[in-house]
C-alpha atoms as a PDB file:
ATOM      1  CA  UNK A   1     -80.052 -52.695 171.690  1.00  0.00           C
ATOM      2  CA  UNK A   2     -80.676 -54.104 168.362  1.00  0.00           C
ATOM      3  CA  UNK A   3     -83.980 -55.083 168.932  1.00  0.00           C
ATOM      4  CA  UNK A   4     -85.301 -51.889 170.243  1.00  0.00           C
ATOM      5  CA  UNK A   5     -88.375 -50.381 168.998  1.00  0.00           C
ATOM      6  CA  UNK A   6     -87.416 -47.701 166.141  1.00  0.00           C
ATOM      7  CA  UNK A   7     -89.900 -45.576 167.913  1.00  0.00           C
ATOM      8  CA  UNK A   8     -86.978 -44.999 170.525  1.00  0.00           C
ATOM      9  CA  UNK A   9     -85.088 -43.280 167.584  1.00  0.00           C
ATOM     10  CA  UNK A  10     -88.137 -41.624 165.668  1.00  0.00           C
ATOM     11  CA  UNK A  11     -87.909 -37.686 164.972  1.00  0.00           C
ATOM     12  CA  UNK A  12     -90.897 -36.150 163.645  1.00  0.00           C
ATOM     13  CA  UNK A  13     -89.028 -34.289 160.650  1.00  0.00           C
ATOM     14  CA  UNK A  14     -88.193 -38.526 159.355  1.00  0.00           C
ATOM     15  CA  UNK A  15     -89.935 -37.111 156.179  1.00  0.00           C
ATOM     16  CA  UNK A  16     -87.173 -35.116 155.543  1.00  0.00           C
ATOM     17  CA  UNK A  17     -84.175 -36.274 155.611  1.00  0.00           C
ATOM     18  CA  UNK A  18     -81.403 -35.094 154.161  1.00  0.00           C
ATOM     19  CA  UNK A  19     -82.941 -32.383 152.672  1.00  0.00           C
ATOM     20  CA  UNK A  20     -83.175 -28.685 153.082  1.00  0.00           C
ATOM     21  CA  UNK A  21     -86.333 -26.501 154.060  1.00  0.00           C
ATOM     22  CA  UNK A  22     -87.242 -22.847 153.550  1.00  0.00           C
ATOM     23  CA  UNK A  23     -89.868 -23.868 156.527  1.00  0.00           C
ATOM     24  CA  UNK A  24     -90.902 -27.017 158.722  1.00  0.00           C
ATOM     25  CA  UNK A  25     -94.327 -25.306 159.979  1.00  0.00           C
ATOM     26  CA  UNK A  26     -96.505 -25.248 157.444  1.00  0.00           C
ATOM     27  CA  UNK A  27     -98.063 -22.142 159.639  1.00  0.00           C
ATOM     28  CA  UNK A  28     -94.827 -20.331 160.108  1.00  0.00           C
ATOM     29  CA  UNK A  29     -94.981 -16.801 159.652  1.00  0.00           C
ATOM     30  CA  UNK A  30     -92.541 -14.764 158.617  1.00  0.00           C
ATOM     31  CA  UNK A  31     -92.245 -11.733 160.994  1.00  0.00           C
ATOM     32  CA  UNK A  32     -88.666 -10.914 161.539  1.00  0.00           C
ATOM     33  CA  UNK A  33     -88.056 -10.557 157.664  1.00  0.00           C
ATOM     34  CA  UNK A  34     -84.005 -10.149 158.640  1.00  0.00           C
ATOM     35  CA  UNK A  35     -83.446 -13.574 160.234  1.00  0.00           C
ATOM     36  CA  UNK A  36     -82.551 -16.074 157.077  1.00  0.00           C
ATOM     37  CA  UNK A  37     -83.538 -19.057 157.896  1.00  0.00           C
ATOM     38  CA  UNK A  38     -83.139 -22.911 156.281  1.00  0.00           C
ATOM     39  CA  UNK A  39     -84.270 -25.748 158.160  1.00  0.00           C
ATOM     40  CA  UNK A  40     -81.924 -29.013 157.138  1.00  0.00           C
ATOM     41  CA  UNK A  41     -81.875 -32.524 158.576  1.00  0.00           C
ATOM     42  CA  UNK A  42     -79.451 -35.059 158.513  1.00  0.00           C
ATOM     43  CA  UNK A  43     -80.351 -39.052 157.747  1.00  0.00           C
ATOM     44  CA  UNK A  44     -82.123 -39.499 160.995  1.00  0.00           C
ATOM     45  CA  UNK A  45     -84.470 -36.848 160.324  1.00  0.00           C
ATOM     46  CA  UNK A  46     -82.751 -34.471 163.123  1.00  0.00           C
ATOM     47  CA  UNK A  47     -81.511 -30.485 162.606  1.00  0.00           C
ATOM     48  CA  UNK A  48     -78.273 -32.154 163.081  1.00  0.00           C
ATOM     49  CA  UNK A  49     -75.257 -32.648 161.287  1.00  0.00           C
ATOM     50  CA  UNK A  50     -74.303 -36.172 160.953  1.00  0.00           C
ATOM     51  CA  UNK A  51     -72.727 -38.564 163.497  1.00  0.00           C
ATOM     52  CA  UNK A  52     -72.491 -41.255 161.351  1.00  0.00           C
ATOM     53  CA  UNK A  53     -68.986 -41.521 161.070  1.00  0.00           C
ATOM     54  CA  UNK A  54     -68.061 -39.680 164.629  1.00  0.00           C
ATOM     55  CA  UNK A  55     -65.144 -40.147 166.109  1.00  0.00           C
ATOM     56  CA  UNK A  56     -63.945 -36.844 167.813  1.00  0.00           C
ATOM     57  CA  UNK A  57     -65.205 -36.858 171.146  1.00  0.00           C
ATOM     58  CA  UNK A  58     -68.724 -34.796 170.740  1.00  0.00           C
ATOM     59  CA  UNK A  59     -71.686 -33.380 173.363  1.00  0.00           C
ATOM     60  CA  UNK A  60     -75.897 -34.168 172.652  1.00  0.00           C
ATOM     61  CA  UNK A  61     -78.233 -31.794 172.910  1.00  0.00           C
ATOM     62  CA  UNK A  62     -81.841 -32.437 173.901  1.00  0.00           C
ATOM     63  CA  UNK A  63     -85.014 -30.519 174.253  1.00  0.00           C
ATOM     64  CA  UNK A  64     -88.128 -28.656 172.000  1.00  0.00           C
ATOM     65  CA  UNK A  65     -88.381 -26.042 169.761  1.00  0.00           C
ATOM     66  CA  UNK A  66     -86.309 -23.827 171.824  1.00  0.00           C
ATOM     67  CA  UNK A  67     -83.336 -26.378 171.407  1.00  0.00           C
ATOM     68  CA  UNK A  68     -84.468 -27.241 167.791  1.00  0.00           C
ATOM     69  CA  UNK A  69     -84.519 -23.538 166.705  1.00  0.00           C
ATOM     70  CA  UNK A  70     -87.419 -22.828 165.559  1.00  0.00           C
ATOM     71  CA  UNK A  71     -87.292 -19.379 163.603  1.00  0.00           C
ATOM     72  CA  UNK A  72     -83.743 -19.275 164.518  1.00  0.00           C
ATOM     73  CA  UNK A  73     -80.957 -20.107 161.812  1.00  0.00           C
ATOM     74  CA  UNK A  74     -78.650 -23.080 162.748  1.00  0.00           C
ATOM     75  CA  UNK A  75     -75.272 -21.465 163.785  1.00  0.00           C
ATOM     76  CA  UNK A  76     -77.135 -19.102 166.256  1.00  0.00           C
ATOM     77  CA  UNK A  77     -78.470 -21.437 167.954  1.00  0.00           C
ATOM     78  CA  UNK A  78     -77.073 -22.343 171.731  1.00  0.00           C
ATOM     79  CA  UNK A  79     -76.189 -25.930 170.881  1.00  0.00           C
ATOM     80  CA  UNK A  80     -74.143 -24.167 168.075  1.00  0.00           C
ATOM     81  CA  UNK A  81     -72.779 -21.565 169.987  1.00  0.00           C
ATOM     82  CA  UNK A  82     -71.657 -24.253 172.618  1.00  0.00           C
ATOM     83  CA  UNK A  83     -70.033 -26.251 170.451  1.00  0.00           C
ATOM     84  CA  UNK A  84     -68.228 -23.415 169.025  1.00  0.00           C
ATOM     85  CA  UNK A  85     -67.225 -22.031 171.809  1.00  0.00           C
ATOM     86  CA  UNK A  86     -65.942 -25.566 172.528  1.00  0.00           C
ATOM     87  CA  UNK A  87     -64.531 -26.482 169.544  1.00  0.00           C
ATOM     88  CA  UNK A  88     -66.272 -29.822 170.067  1.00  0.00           C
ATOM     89  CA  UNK A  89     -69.525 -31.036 167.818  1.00  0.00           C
ATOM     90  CA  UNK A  90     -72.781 -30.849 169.610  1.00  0.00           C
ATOM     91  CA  UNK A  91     -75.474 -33.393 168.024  1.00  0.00           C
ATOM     92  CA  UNK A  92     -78.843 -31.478 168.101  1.00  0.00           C
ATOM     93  CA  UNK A  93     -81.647 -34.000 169.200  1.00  0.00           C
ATOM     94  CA  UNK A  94     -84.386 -30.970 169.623  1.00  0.00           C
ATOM     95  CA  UNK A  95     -87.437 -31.245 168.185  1.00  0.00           C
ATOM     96  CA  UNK A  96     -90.473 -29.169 167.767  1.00  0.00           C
ATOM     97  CA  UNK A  97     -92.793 -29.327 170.501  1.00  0.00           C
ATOM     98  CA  UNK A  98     -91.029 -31.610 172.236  1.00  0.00           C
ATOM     99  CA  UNK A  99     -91.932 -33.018 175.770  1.00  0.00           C
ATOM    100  CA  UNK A 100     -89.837 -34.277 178.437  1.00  0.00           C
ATOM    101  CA  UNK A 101     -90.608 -37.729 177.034  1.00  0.00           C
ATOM    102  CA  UNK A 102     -89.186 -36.881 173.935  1.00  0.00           C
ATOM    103  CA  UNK A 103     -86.044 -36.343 175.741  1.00  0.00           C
ATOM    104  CA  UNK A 104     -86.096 -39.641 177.622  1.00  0.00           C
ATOM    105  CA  UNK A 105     -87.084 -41.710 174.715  1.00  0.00           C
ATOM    106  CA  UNK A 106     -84.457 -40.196 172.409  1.00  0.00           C
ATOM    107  CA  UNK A 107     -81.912 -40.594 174.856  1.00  0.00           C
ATOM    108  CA  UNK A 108     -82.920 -43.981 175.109  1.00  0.00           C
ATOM    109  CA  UNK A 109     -82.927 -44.678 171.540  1.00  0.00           C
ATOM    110  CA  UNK A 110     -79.599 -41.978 170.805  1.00  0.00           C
ATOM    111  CA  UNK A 111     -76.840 -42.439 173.455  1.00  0.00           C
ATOM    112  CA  UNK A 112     -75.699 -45.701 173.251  1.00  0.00           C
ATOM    113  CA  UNK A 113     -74.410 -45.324 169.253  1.00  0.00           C
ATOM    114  CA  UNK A 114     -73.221 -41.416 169.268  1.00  0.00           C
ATOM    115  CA  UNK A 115     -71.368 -42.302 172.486  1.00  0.00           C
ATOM    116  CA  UNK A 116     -70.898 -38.030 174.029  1.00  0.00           C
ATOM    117  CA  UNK A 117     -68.989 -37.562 176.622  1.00  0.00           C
ATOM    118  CA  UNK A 118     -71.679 -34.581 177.770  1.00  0.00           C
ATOM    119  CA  UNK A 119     -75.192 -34.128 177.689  1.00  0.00           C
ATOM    120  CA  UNK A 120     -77.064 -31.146 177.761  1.00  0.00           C
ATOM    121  CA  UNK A 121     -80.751 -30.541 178.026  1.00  0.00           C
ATOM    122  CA  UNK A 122     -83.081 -27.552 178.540  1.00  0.00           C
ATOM    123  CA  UNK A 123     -85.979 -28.949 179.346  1.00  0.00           C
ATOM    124  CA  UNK A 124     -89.495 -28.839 177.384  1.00  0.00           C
ATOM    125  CA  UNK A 125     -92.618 -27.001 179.167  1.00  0.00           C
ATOM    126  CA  UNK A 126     -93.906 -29.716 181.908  1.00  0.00           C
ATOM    127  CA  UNK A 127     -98.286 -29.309 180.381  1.00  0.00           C
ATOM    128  CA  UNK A 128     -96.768 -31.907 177.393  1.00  0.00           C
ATOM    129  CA  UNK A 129     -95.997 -35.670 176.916  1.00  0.00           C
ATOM    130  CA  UNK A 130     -95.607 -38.367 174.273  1.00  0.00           C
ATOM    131  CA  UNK A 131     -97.655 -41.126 173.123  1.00  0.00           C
ATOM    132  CA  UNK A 132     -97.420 -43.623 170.239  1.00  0.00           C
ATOM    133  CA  UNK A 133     -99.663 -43.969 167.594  1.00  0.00           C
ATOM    134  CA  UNK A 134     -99.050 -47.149 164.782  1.00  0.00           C
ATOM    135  CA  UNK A 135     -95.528 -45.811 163.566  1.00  0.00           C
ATOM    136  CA  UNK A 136     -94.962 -42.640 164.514  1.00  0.00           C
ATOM    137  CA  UNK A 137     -95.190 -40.579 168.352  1.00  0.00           C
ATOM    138  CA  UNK A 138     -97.313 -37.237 168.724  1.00  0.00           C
ATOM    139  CA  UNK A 139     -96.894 -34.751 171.564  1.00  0.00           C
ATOM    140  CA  UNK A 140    -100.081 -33.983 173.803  1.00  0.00           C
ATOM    141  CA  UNK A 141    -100.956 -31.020 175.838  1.00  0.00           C
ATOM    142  CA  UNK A 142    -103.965 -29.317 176.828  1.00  0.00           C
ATOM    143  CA  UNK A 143    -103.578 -26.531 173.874  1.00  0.00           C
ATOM    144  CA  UNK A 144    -103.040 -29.428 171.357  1.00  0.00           C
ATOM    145  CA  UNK A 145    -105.640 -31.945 172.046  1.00  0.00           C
ATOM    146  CA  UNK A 146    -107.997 -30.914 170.514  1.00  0.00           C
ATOM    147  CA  UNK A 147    -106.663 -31.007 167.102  1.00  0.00           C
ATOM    148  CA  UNK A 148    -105.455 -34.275 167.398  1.00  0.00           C
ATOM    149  CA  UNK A 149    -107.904 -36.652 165.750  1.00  0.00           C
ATOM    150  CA  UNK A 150    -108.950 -38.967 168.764  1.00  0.00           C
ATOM    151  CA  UNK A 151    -111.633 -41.404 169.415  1.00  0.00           C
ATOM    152  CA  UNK A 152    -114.381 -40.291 171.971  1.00  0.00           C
ATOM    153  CA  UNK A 153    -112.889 -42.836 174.372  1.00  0.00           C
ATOM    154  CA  UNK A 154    -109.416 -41.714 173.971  1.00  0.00           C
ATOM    155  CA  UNK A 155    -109.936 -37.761 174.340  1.00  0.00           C
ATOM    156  CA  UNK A 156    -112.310 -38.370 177.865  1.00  0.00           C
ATOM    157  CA  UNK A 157    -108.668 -40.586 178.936  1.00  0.00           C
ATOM    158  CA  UNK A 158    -106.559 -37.460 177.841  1.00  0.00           C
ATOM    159  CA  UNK A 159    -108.973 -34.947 178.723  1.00  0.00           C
ATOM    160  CA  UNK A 160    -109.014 -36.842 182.474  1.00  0.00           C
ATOM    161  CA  UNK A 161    -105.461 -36.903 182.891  1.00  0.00           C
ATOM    162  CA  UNK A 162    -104.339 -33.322 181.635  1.00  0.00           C
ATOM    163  CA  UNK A 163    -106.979 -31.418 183.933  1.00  0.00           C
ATOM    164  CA  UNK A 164    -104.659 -32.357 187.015  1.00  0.00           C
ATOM    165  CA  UNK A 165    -101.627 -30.657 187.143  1.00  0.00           C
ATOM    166  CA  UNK A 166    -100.180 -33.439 189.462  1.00  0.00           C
ATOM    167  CA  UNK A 167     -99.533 -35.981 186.101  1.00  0.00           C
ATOM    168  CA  UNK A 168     -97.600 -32.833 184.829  1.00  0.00           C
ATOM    169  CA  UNK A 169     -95.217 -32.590 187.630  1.00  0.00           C
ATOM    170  CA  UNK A 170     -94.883 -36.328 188.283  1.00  0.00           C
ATOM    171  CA  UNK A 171     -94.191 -36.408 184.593  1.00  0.00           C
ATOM    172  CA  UNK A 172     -91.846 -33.960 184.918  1.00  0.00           C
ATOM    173  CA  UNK A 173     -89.866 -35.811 187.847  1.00  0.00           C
ATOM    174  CA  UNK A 174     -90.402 -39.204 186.506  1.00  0.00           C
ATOM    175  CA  UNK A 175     -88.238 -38.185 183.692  1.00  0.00           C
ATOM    176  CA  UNK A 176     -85.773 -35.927 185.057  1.00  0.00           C
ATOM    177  CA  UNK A 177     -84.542 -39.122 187.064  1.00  0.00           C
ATOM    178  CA  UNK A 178     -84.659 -41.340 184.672  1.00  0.00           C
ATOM    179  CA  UNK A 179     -82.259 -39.501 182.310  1.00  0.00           C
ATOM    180  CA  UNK A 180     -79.993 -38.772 185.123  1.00  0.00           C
ATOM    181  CA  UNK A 181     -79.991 -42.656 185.096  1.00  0.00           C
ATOM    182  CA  UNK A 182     -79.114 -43.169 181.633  1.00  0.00           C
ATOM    183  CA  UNK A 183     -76.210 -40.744 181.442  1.00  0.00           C
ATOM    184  CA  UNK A 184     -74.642 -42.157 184.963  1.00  0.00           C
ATOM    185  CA  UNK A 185     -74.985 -45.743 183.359  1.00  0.00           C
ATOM    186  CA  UNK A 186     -73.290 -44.309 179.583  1.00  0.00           C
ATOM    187  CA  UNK A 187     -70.429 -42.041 182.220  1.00  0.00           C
ATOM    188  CA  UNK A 188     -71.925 -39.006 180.490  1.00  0.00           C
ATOM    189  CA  UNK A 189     -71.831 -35.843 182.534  1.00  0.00           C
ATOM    190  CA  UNK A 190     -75.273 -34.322 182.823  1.00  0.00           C
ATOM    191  CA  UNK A 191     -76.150 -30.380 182.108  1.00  0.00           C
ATOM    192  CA  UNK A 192     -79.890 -29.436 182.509  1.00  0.00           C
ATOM    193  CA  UNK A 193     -81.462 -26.176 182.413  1.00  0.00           C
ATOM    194  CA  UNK A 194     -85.370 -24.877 182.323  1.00  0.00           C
ATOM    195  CA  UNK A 195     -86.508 -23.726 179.084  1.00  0.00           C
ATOM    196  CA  UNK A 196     -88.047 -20.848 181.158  1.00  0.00           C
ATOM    197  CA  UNK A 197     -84.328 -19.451 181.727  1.00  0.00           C
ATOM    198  CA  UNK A 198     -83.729 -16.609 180.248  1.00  0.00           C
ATOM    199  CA  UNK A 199     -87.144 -16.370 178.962  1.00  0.00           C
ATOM    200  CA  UNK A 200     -87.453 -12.983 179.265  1.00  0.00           C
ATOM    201  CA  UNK A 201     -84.788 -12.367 176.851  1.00  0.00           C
ATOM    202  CA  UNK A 202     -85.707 -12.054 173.312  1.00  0.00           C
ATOM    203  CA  UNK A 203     -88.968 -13.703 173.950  1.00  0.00           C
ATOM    204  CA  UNK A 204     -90.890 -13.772 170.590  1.00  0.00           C
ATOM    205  CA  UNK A 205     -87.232 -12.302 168.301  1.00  0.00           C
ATOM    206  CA  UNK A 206     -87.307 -15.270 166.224  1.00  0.00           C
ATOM    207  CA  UNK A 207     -88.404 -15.223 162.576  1.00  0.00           C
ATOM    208  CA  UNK A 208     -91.849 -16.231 163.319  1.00  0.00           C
ATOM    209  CA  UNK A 209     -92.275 -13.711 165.821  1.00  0.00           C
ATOM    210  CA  UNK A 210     -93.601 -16.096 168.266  1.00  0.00           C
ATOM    211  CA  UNK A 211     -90.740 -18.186 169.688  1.00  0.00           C
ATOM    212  CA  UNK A 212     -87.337 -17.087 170.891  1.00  0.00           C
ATOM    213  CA  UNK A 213     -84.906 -15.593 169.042  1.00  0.00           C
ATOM    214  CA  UNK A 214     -80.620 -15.388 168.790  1.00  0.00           C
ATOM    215  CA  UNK A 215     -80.323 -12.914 172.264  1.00  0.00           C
ATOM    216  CA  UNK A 216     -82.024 -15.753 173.977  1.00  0.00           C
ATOM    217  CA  UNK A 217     -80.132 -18.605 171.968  1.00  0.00           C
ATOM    218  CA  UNK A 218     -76.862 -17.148 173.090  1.00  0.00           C
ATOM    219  CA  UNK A 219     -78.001 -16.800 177.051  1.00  0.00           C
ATOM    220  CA  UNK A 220     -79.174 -20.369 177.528  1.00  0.00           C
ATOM    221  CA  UNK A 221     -75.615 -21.584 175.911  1.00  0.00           C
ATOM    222  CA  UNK A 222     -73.718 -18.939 178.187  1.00  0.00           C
ATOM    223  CA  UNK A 223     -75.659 -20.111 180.994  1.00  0.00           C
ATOM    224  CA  UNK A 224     -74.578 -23.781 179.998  1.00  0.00           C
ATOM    225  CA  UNK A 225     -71.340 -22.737 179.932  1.00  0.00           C
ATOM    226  CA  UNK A 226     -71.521 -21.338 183.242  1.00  0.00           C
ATOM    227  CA  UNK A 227     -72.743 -24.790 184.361  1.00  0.00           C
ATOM    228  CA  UNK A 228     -69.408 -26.938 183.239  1.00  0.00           C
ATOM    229  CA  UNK A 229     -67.088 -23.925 185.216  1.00  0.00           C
ATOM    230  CA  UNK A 230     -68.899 -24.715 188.125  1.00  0.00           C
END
């Protein structure tokens, strides 16, 4: 695996490793004024405490902003809260915005080296997926598009394939497979749940007012939970 692309492994928050945050969105409003929250990465650019020197046996977690926390402070989130609840360390993967690319290609890229013995991932909404661009990957969705600074010939290939919701669901399954693959190969047991579990539940109770807060946090790790009993 040594000569795998570092794309495999790229986070979008690279820039700011090992460092702390007040915010990661430059656009992040502060609407729930009692919800404290710091936004710190470890050397891999991940809201993750280290696994460089792992070796307790320890669970990943995978998935968007919902898994990242967005608005959310770290130890309330249900990565956290599973881990706790545990008493085993849970490597957060999520990242803003993510796709159900991201989770593929960072499971790809992750695995192999932190070596968990369980994976869990709630997965991204299915309207968004990945593409490279020199050194870095973007997310793409219909909402986002258009801010993304195409050329004419790219945007009428995007604009093509996101007006059929078929390349959404294909997407969707393509992926869902394929990391079902990766943990069977790595003997990882597999948890997955839809980020639209639970959604009702504290649906905009984070601190920016717009994504999920700690009620909602603490049913998609109870539901989790529910999952390994089962």
């Amino acid at each position: 695996m040594s000569d795998m692309n570092r794309l495999f492994k790229y986070s979008k928050y690279e820039d700011y490793k090992n460092s702390t945050l007040a915010k990661v969105h430059g656009n992040e409003d502060i609407i729930n004024k009692e919800l404290e929250v710091n936004y710190r990465f470890n050397e891999h650019g991940f809201r993750s405490k280290s696994w460089q020197d792992n070796t307790e046996e320890c669970y990943v977690a995978f998935g968007c902003s919902n898994t990242f926390g967005v608005g959310t402070p770290e130890h309330l989130r249900w990565s956290n809260i599973i881990g706790e609840t545990l008493d085993k360390p849970v490597f957060n993967l999520g990242i803003g915005h993510g796709s159900a690319d991201s989770v593929t290609r960072l499971a790809t890229g992750w695995l192999h080296e932190i070596k968990p013995t369980k994976v869990f991932v709630l997965w991204p909404p299915v309207v968004r997926w990945e593409i490279a661009t020199k050194n870095r990957i973007i997310t793409i969705s219909p909402t986002t598009l258009k801010e993304r600074n195409f050329t004419e010939e790219q945007n009428k290939i995007n604009y093509a394939s996101l007006d059929e919701e078929f390349n959404f669901e294909i997407n969707s399954l393509r992926n869902k497979h394929t990391i079902k693959v990766i943990c069977d190969n790595l003997n990882i047991e597999l948890y997955t749940l839809d980020f639209q579990t639970c959604r009702h539940i504290d649906k905009k109770g984070a601190r920016d007012g717009m994504h999920s807060g700690p009620f909602y946090q603490r049913a998609i790790a109870d539901e989790f939970i529910n999952l390994l009993d089962k």
